[in-house]
Protein backbone atom coordinates (compact mmCIF):
# COMPACT_ATOMS: atom_id res chain seq x y z
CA UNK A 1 133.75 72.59 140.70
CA UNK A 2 137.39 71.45 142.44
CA UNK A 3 135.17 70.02 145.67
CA UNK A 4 133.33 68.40 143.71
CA UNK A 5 135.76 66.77 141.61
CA UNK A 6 137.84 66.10 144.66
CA UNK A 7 135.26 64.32 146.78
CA UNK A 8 134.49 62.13 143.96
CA UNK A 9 138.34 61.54 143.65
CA UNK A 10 138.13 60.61 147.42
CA UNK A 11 134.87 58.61 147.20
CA UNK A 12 136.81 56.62 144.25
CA UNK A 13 139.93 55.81 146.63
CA UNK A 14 137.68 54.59 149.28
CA UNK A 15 136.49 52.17 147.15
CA UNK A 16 139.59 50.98 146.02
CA UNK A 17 140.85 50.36 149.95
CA UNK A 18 137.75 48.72 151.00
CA UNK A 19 136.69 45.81 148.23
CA UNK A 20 133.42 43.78 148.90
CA UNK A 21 133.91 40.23 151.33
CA UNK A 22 134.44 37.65 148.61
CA UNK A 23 131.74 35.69 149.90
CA UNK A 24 129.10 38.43 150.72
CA UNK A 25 126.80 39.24 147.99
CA UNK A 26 125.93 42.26 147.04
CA UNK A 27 122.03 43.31 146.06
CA UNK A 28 121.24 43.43 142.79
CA UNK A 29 120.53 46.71 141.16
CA UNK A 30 116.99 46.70 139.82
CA UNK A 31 116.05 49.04 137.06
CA UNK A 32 114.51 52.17 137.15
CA UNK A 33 110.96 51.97 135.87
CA UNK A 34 110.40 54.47 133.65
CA UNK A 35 107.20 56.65 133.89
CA UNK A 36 104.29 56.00 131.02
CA UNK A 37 104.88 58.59 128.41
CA UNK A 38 103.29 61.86 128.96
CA UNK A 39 99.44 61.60 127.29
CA UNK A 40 98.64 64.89 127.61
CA UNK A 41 101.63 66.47 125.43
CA UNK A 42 100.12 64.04 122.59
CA UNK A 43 96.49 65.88 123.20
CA UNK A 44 97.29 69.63 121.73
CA UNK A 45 98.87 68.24 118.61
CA UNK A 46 96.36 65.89 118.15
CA UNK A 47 93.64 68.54 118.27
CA UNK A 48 95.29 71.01 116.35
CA UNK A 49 95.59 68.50 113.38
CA UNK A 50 91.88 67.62 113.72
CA UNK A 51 90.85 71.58 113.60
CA UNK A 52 93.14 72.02 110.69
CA UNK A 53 91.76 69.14 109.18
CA UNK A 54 88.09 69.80 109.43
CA UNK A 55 88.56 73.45 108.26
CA UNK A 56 90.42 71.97 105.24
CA UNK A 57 87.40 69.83 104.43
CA UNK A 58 84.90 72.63 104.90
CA UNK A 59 86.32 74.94 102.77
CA UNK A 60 86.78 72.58 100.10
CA UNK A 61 83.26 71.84 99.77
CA UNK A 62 82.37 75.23 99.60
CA UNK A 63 84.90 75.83 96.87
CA UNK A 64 83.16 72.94 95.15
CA UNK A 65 79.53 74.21 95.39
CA UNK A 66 80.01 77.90 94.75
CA UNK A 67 79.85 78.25 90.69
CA UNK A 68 81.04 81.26 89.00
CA UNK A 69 80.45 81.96 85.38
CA UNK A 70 83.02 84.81 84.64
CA UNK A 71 85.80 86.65 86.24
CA UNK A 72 86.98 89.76 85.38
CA UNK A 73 90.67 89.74 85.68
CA UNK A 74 90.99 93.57 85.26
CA UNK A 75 90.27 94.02 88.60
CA UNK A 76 89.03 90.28 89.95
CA UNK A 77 85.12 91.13 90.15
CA UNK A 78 82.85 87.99 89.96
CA UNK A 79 79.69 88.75 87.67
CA UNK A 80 77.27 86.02 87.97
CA UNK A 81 74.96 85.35 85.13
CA UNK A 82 70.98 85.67 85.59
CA UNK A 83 69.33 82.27 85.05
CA UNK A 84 66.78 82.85 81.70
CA UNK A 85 63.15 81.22 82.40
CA UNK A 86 62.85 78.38 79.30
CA UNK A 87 59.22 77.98 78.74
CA UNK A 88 58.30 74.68 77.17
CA UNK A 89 55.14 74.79 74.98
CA UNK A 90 52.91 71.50 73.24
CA UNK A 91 52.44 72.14 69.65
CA UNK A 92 48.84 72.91 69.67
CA UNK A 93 47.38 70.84 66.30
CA UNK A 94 45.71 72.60 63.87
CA UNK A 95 41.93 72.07 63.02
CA UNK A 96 40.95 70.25 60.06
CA UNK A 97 40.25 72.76 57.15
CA UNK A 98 39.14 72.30 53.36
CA UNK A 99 41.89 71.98 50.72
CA UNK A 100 42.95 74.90 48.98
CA UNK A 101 42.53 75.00 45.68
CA UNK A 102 45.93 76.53 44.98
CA UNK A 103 48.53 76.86 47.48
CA UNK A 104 49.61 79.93 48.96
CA UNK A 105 52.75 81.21 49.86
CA UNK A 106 54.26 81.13 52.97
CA UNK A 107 53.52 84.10 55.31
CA UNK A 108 56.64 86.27 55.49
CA UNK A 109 58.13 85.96 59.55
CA UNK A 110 58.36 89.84 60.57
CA UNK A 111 61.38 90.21 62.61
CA UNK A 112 60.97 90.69 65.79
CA UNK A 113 62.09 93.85 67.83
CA UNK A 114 65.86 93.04 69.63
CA UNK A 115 65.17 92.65 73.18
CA UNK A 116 65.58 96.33 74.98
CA UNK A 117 69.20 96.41 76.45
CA UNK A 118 69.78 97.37 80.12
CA UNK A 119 73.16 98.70 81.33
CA UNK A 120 73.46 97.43 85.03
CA UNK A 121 77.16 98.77 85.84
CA UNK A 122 80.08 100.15 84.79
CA UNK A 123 83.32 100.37 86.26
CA UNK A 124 85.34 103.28 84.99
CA UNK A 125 89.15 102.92 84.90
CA UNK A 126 91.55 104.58 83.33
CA UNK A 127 93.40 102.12 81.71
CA UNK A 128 90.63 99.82 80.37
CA UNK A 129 86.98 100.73 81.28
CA UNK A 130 84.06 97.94 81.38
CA UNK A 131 80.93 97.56 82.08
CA UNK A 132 78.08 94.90 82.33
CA UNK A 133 75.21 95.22 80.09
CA UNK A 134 72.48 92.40 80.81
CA UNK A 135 74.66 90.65 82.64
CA UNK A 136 77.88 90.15 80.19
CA UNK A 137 81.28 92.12 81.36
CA UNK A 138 81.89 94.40 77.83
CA UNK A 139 84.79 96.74 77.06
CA UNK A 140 85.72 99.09 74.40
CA UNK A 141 85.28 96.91 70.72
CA UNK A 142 83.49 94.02 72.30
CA UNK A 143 80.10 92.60 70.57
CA UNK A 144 77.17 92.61 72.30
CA UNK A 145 74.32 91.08 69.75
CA UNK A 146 74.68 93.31 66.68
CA UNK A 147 76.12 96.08 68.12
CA UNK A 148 79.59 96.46 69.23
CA UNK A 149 80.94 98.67 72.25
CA UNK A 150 82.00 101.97 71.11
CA UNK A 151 82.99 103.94 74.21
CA UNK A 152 82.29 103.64 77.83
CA UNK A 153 82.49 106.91 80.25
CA UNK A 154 81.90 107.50 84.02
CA UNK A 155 77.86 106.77 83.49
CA UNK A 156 76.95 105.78 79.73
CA UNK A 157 77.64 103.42 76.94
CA UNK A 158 77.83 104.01 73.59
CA UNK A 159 76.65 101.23 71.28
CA UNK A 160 77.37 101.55 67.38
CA UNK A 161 75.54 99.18 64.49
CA UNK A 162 77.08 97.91 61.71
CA UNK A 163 74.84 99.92 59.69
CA UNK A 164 76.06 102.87 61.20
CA UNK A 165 73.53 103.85 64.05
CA UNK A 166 74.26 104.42 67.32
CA UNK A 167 72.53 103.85 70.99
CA UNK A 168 73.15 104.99 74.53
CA UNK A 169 72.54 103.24 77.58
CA UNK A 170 72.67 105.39 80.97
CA UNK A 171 73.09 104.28 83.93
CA UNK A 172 69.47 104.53 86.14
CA UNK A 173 69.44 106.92 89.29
């Protein structure tokens, strides 16, 4: 570092002793051109944004397409429920008949049979056990039509009526 500092000290003195002619001019100094900025470091950054970007907007639209109708947040299963087949039926009109000569009553509507219930899963836990019957998440006390949930083990449900009845469903093997 001292040889250095001392040939500058030396290269300083120099000038000092020997000043340009007055009338001699000297060159100009002309600037330094500097070199076009560097393209290529812009490229990787550039790209990376774009990937990010584009993953972004794909998993946005397949947040918005994907519908879910209930979430368990027990344990954070998704149980989708089964589209039900609406059939549409024309009222079919009634041929002409006679008159009565006295009217009759009404005939009485016999109640129809509840639709058979089918136990699809059940996830047994120790803390709160559930289970999906026809495609509803139930636990312990929940309703399900006019029964309500009375206990759930490691393969069966136990449904109870108001009126006092009971009904299993088992789990099919």
């Amino acid at each position: 570092m001292s040889r250095i500092n001392d040939a500058l000290k030396r290269a300083q003195r120099a000038q000092r002793q020997n000043p340009p002619l007055p009338g001699v001019k000297m060159p100009k100094r002309l600037p330094v051109e500097s070199r076009p900025g560097n393209v290529i470091g812009w490229i990787l950054p550039g790209v990376i944004g774009f990937l990010i970007v584009a993953a972004c907007l794909f998993v946005g639209m397949a947040l918005v397409t994907r519908t879910v109708t209930k979430t368990s947040s027990a344990s954070g299963v998704l149980a989708a429920q089964p589209a039900t087949p609406v059939a549409i039926t024309a009222p079919v009109p009634a041929p002409a008949a006679p008159a009565p000569s006295r009217p009759q009553p009404p005939p009485s509507p016999q109640p129809s049979p509840p639709p058979e219930l089918k136990l699809q899963g059940i996830v047994y836990a120790t803390t709160r056990p559930w289970a999906i019957v026809d495609g509803k998440t139930v636990h312990v006390g929940d309703r399900l039509g006019e029964f309500r949930v009375q206990a759930i083990s490691q393969n069966k449900v136990t449904l109870k009526k108001p009126d006092g009845s009971q009904k299993i469903l088992g789990l099919d093997k």
